[in-house]
N, C-alpha and C. Protein backbone atom coordinates (compact mmCIF):
# COMPACT_ATOMS: atom_id res chain seq x y z
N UNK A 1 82.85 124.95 78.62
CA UNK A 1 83.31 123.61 78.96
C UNK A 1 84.15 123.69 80.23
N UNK A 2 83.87 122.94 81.23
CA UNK A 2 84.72 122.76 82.48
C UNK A 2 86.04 121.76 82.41
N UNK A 3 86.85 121.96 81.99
CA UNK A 3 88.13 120.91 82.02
C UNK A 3 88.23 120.71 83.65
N UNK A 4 88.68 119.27 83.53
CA UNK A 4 88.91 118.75 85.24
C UNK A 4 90.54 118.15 84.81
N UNK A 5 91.64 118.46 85.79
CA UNK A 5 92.67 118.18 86.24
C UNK A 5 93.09 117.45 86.79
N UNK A 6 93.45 116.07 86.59
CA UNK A 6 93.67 115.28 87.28
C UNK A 6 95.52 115.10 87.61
N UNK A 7 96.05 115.33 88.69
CA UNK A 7 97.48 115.23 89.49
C UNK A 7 97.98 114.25 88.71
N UNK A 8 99.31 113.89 87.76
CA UNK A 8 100.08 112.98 87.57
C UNK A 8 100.43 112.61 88.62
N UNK A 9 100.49 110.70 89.42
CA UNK A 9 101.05 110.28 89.67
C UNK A 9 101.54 109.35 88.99
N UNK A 10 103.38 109.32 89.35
CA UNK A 10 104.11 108.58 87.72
C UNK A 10 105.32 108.72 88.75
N UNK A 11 105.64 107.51 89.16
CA UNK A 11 106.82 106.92 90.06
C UNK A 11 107.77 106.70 88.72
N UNK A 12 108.69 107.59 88.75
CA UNK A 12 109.81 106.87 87.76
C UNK A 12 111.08 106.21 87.84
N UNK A 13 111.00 105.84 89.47
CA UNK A 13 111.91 104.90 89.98
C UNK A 13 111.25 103.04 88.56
N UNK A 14 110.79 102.48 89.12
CA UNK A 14 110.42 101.46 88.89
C UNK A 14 110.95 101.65 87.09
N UNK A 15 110.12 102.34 86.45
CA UNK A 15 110.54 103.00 84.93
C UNK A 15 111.92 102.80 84.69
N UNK A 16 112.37 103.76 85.36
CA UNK A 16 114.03 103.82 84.95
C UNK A 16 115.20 102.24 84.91
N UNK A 17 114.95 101.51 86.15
CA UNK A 17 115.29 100.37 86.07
C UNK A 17 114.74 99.21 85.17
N UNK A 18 113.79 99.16 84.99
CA UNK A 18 113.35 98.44 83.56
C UNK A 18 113.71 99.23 82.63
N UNK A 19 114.54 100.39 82.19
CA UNK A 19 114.95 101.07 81.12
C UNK A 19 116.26 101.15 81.07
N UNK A 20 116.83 100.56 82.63
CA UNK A 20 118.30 99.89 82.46
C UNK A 20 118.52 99.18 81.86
N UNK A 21 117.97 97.76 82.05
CA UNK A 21 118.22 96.61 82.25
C UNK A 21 118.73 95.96 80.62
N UNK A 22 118.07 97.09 79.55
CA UNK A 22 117.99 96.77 78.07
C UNK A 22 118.94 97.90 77.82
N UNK A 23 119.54 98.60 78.72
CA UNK A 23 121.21 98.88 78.21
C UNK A 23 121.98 98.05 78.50
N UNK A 24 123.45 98.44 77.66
CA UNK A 24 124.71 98.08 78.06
C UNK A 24 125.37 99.08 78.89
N UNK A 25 126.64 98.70 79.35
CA UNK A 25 127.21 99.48 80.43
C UNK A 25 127.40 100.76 80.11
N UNK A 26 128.06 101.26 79.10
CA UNK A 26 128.13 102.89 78.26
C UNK A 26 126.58 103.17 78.51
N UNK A 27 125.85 102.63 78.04
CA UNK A 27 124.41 103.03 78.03
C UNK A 27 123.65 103.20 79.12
N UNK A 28 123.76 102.54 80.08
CA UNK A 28 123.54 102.78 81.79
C UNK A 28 124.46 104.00 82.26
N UNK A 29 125.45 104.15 81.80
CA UNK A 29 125.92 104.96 82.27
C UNK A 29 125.67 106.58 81.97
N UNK A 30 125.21 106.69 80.76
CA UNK A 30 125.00 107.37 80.08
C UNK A 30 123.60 107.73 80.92
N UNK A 31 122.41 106.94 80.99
CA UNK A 31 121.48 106.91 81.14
C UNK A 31 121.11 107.61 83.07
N UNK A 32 121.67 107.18 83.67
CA UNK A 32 121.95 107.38 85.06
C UNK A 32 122.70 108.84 84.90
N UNK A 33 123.55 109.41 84.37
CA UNK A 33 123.85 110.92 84.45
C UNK A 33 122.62 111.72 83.92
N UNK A 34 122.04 111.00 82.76
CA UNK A 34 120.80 111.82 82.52
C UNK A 34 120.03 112.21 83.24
N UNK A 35 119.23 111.18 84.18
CA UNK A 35 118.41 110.96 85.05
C UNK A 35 119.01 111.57 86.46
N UNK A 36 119.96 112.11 86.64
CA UNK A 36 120.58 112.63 87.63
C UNK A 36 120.39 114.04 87.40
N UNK A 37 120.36 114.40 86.02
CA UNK A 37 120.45 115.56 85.57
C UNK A 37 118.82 116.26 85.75
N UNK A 38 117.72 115.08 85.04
CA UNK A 38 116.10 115.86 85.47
C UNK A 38 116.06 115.10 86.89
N UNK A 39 116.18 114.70 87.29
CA UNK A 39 116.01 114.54 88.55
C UNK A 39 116.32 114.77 89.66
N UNK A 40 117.30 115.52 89.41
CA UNK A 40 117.60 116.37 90.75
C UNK A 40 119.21 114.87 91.68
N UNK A 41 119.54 114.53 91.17
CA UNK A 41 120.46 113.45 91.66
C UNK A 41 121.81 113.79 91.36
N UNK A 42 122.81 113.08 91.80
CA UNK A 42 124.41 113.19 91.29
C UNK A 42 125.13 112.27 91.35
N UNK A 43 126.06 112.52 90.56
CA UNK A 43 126.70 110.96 90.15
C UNK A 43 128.14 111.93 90.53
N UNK A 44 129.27 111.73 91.66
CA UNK A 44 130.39 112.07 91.52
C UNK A 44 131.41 111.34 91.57
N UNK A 45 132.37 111.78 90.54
CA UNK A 45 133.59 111.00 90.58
C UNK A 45 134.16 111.41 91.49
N UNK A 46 135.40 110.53 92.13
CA UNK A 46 136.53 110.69 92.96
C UNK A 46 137.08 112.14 92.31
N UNK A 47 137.56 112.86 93.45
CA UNK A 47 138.27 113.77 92.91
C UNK A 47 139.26 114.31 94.47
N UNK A 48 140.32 115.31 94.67
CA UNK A 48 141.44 115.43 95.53
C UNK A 48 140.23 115.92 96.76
N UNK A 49 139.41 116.38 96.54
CA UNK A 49 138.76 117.34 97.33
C UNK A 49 137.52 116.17 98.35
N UNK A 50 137.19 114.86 97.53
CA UNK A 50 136.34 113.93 97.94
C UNK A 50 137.02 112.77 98.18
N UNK A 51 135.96 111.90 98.72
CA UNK A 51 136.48 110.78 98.68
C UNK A 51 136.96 109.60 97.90
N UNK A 52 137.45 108.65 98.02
CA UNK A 52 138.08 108.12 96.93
C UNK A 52 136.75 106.79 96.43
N UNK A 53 135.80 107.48 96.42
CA UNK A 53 134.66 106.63 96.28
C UNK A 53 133.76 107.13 94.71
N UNK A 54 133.25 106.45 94.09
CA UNK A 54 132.16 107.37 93.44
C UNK A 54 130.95 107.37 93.90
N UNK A 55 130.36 108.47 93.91
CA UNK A 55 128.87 108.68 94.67
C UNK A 55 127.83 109.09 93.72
N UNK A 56 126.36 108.06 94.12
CA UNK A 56 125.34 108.25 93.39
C UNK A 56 124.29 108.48 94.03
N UNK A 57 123.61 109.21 94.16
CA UNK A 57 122.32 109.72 94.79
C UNK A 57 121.23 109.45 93.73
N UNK A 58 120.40 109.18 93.56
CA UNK A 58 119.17 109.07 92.39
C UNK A 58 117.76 108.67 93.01
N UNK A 59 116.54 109.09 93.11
CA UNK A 59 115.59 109.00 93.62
C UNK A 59 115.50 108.54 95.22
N UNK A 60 116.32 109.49 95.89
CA UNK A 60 116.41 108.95 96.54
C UNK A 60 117.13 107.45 97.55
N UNK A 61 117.86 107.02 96.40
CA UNK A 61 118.71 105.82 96.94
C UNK A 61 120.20 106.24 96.50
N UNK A 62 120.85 106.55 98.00
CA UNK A 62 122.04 106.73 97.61
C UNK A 62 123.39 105.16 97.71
N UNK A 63 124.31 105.10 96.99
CA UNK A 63 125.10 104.52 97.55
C UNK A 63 126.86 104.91 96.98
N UNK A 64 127.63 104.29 97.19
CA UNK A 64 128.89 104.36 96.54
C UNK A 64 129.68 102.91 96.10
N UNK A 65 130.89 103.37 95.07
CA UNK A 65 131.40 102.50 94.35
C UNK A 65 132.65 102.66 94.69
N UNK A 66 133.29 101.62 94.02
CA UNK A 66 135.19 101.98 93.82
C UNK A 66 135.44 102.10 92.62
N UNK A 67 134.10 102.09 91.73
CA UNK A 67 134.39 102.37 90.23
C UNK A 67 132.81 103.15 89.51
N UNK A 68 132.60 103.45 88.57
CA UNK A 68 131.79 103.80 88.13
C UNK A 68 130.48 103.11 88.04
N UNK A 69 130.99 101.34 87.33
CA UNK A 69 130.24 100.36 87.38
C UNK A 69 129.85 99.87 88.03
N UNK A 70 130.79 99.76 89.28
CA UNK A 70 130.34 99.86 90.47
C UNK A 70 129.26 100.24 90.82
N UNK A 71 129.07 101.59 91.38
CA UNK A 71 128.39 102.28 91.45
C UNK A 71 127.29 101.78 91.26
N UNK A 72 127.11 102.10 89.96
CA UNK A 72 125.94 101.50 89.15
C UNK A 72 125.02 100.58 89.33
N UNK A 73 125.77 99.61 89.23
CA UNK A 73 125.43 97.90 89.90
C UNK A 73 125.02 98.27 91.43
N UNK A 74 125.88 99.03 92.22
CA UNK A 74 124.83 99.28 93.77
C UNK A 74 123.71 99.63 93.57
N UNK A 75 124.01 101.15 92.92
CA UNK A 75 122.55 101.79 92.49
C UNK A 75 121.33 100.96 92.35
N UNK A 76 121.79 99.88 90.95
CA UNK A 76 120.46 98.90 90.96
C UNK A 76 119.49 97.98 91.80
N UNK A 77 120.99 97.89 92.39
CA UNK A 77 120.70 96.63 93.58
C UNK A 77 119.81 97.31 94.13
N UNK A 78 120.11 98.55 95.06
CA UNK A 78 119.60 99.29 96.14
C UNK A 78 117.91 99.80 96.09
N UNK A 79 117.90 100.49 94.59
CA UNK A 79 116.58 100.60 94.39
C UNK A 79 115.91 99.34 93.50
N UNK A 80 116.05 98.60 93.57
CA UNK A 80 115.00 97.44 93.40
C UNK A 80 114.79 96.99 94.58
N UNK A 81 115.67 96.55 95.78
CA UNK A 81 115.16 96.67 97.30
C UNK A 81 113.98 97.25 97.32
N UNK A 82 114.32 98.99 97.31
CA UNK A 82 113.59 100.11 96.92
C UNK A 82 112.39 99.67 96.54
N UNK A 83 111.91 99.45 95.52
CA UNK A 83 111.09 99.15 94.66
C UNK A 83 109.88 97.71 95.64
N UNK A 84 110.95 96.84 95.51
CA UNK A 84 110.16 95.59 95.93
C UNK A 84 109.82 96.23 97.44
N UNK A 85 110.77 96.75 98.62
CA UNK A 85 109.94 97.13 99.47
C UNK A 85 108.51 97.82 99.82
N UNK A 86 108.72 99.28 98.63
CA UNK A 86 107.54 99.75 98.56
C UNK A 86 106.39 98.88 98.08
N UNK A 87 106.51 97.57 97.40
CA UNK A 87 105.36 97.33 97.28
C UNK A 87 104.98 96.63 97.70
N UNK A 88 105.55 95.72 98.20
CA UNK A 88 105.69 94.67 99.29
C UNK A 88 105.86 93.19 98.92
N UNK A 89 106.63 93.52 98.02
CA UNK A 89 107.03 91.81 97.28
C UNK A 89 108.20 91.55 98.05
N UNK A 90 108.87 92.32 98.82
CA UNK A 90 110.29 91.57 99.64
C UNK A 90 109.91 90.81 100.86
């Protein structure tokens, strides 16, 4: 038998934000360190050594906060831009 291989393509930008949207804030938050964690992203808090910002990198869309939730709420904003640009609904 010849098995054929077909390449996953599987954008999990778009995913993840519809998998926000049905958290609450603990739960986004929670959810976004995860996804930082397989994905190669970072979520940093303020600390003496950084800036007094928190920073989120995640697929590619970075931004910063003055709070965690912050953050967060950019994050979303930024990649649904993200999102709607790539497909061309903006």
């Amino acid at each position: 038998m010849n098995a054929q291989f077909w390449p996953a393509q599987f954008d999990r930008l778009p995913h993840f934000l519809l998998n926000l949207e049905c958290l609450g804030p603990a739960g986004q938050s929670e959810a976004v360190i995860n996804e930082c964690n397989e994905a190669n992203g970072f979520f940093h808090a303020p600390a003496r050594n950084r800036s007094h910002l928190w920073e989120l990198s995640l697929h590619g869309v970075y931004v910063t906060g003055a709070s965690e939730g912050e953050a967060i709420r950019n994050w979303k904003k930024a990649a649904q831009y993200q999102v709607a640009t790539d497909t061309g609904a903006a």
